[in-house]
Protein backbone atom coordinates (compact mmCIF):
# COMPACT_ATOMS: atom_id res chain seq x y z
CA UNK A 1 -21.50 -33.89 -13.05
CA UNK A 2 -20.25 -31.22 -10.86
CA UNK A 3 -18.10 -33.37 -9.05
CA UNK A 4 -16.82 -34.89 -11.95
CA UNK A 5 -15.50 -31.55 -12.84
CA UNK A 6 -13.92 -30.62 -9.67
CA UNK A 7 -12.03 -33.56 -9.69
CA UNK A 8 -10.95 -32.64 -13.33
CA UNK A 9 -9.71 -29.46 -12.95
CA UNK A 10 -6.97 -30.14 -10.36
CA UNK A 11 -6.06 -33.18 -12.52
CA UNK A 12 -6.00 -30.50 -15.28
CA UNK A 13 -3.91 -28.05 -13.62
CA UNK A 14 -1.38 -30.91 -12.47
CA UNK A 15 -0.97 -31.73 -15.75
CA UNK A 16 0.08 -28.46 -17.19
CA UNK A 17 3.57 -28.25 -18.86
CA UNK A 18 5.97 -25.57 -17.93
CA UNK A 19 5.86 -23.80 -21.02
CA UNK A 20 1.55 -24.02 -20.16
CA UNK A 21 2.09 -22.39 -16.60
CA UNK A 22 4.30 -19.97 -17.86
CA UNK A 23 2.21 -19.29 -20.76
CA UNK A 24 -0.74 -18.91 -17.76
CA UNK A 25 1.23 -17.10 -15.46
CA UNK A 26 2.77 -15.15 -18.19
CA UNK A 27 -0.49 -13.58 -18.90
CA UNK A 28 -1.82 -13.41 -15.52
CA UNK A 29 1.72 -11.11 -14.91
CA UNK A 30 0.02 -9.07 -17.90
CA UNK A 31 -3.10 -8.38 -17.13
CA UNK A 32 -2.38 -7.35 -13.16
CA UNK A 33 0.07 -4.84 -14.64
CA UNK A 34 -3.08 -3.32 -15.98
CA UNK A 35 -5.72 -4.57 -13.69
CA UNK A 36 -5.41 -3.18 -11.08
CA UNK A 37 -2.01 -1.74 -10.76
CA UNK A 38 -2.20 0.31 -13.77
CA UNK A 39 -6.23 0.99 -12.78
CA UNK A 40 -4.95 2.45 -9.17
CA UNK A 41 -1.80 4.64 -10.83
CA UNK A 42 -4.19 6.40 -13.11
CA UNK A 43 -6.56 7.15 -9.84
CA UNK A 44 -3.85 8.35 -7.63
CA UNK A 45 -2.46 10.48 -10.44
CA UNK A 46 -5.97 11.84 -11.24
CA UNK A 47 -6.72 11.56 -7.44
CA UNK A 48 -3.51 13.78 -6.24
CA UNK A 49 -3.86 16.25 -9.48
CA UNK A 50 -5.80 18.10 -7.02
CA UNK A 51 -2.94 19.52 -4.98
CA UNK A 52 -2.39 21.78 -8.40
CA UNK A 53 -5.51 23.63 -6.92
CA UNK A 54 -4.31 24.18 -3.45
CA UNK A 55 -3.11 22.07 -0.36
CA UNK A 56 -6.76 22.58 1.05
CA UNK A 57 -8.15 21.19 -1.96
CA UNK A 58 -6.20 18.12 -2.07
CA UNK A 59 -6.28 17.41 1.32
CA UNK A 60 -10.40 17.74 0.88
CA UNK A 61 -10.69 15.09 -2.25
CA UNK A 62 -8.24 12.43 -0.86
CA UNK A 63 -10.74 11.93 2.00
CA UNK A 64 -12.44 9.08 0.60
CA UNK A 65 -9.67 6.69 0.22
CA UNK A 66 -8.48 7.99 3.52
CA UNK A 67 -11.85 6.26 5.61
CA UNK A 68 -12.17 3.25 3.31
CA UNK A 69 -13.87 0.73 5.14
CA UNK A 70 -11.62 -2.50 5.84
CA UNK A 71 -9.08 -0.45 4.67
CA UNK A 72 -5.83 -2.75 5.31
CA UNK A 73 -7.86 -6.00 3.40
CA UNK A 74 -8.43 -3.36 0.62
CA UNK A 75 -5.38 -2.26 -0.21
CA UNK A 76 -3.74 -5.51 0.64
CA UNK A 77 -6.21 -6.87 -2.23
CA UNK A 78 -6.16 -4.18 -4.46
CA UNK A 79 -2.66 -3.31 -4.43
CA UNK A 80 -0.09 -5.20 -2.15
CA UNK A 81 -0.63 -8.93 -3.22
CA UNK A 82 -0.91 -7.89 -7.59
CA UNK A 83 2.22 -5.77 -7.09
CA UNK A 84 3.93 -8.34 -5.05
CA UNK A 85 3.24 -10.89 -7.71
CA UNK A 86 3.74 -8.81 -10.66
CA UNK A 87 7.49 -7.72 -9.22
CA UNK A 88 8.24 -11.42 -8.31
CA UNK A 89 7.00 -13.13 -11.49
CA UNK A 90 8.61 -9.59 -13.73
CA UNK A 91 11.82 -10.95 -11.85
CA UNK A 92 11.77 -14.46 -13.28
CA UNK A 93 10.52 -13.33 -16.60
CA UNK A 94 13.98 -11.52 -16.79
CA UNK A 95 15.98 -13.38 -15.00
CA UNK A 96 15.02 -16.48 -17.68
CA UNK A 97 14.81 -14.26 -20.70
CA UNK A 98 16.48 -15.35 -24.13
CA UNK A 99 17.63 -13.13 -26.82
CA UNK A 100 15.16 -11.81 -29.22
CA UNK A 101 14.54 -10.44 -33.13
CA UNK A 102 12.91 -7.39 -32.12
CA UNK A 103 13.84 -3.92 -33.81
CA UNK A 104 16.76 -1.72 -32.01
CA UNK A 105 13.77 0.10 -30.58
CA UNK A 106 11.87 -2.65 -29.34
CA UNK A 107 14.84 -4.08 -27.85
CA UNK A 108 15.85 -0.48 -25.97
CA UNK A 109 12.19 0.05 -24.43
CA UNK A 110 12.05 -4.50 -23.33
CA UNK A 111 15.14 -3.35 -21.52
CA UNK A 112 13.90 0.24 -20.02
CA UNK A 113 10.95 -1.90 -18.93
CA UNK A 114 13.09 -4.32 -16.50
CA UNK A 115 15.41 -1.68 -15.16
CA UNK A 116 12.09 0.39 -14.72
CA UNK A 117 10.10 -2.35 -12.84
CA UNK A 118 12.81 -2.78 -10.58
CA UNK A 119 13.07 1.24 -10.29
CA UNK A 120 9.17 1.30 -9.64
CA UNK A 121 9.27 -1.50 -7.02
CA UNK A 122 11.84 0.25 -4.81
CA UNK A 123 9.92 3.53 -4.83
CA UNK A 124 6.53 1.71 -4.41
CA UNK A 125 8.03 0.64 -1.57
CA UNK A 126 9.93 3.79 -0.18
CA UNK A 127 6.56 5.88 -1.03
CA UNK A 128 4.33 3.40 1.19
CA UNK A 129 6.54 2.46 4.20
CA UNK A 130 7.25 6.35 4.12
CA UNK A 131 3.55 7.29 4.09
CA UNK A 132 0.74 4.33 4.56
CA UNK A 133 3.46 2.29 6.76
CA UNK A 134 4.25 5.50 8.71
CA UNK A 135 0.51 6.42 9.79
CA UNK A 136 0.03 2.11 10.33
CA UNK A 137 2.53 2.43 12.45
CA UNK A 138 1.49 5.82 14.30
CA UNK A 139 -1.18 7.05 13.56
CA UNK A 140 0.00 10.24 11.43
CA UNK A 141 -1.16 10.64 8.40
CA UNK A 142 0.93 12.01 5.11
CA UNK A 143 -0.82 14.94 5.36
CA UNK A 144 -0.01 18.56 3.11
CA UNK A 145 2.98 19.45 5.29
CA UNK A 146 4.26 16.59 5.40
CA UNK A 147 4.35 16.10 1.65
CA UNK A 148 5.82 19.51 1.14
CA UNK A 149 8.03 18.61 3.67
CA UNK A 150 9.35 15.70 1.41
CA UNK A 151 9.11 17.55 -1.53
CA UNK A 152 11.75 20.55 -0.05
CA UNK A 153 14.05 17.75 0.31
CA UNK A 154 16.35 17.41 -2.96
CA UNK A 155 17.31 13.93 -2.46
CA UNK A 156 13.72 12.82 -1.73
CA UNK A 157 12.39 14.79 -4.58
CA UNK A 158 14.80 13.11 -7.07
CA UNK A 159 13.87 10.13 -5.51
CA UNK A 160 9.71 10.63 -6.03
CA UNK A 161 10.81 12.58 -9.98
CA UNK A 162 12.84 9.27 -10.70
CA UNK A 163 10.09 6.86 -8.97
CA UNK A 164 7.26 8.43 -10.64
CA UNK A 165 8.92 8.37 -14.62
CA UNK A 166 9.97 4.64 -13.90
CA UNK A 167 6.10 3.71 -12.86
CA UNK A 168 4.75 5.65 -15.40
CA UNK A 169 7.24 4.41 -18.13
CA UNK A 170 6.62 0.90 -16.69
CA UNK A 171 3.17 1.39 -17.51
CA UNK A 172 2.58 3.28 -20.78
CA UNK A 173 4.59 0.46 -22.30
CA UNK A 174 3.51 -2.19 -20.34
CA UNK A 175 -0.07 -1.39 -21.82
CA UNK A 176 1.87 -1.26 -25.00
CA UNK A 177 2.75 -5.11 -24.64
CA UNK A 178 -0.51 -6.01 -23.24
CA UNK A 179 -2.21 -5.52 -26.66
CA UNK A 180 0.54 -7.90 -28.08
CA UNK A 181 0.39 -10.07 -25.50
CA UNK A 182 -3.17 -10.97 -25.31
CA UNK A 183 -4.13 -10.24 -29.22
CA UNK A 184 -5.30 -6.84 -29.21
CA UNK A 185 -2.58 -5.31 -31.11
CA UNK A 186 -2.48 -7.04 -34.43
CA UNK A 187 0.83 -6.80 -37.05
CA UNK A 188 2.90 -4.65 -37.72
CA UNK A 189 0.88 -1.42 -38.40
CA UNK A 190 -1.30 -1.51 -35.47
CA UNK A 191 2.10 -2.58 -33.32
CA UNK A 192 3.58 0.83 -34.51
CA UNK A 193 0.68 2.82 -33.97
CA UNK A 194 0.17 0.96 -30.22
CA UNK A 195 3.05 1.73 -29.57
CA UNK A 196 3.34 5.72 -30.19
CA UNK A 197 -0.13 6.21 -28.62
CA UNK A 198 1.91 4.79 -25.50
CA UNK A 199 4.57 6.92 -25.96
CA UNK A 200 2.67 10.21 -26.38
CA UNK A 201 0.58 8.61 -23.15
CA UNK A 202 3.96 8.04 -21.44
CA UNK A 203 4.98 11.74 -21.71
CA UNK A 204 1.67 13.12 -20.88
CA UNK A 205 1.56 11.51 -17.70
CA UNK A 206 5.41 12.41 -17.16
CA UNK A 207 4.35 15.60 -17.46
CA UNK A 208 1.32 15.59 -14.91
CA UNK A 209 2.99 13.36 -12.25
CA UNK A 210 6.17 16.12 -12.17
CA UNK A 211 3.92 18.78 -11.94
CA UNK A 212 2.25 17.20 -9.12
CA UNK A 213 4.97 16.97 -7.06
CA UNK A 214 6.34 20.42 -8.01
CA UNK A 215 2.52 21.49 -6.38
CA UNK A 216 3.28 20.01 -3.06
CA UNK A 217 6.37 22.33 -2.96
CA UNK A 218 3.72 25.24 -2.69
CA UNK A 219 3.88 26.15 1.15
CA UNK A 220 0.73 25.38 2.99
């Protein structure tokens, strides 16, 4: 019986239409812009809110995900391979997108969330070659000075300010779509009321991540 049904599920999968994978992969974009992208954004946020206490402090409470055992297989788990997918597949959802009936404002935030994904990609990358790649590649970590170091710098700042609204806008709404997306968020009235609960999350977070890297400006 169980080999029956290992030989049925590749005949299965082979099967599958294109609107069936995309419907599949569609979903599977979804859910890893929550799980665990969006899981790891609202750690680091919570994790670096610390540095609004002191340098000392910070540098103190990010010790644990600093001596993660197996740490490269973690984050290349964790994070690297779901945000490598999500930004590839995010890429062909928009690159094959067709026009749609949504509201003006429905339309304006479906197209803040492409220019935003591809805004959040590039920093994702500038912020880990810059720090993780950095200390793979030497050995020094992204330590307190070094952040305030960043920080002092205008361009880099604007860089990390527009990085950080374009992940967290990326995300507030991308939850926002999630509920439609996989049924959670039923008609109209619970669509509206999704949707400013992401808003007032969106601006909440804006909020916290800018003040967070206004802390690191604090000299050591």
């Amino acid at each position: 019986m169980a080999e029956a049904e290992a030989v049925a599920a590749p005949a299965l999968a082979a099967g599958m239409t294109a609107d069936e994978r995309h419907w599949l992969l569609r979903r599977l974009h979804s859910l890893s812009g929550i799980i665990p992208i969006g899981g790891f954004l609202f750690f680091h946020f919570f994790e670096n809110a610390y540095v609004l206490k002191g340098g000392a402090m910070w540098w103190k409470e990010t010790e644990f995900t600093r001596n993660l055992p197996f740490q490269i297989a973690v984050e290349a788990f964790v994070l690297w391979i779901p945000i490598l997918y999500h930004a590839i597949y995010g890429l062909v959802i928009t690159a094959t997108a067709r026009p749609n009936d949504y509201p003006y404002e429905r339309n304006y935030q479906y197209t803040l969330q492409r220019i935003t994904g591809i805004l959040a990609f590039l920093f994702i990358g500038f912020h880990v070659l810059s720090t993780r790649g950095v200390y793979y590649a030497t050995g020094v970590e992204a330590d307190y000075l070094r952040m305030h170091n960043f920080m002092m710098n205008p361009l880099i700042l604007t860089a990390y300010v527009v990085g950080t609204l374009a992940c967290v806008y990326h995300l507030t709404n991308g939850i926002f779509t999630f509920t439609i997306t996989w049924g959670i968020a039923v008609g109209p009235k619970a669509q509206t009321l999704v949707n400013r609960a992401c808003i007032a999350l969106f601006i909440i977070m804006a909020l916290v991540g800018v003040s967070i890297l206004v802390a690191f400006r604090v000299p050591a």
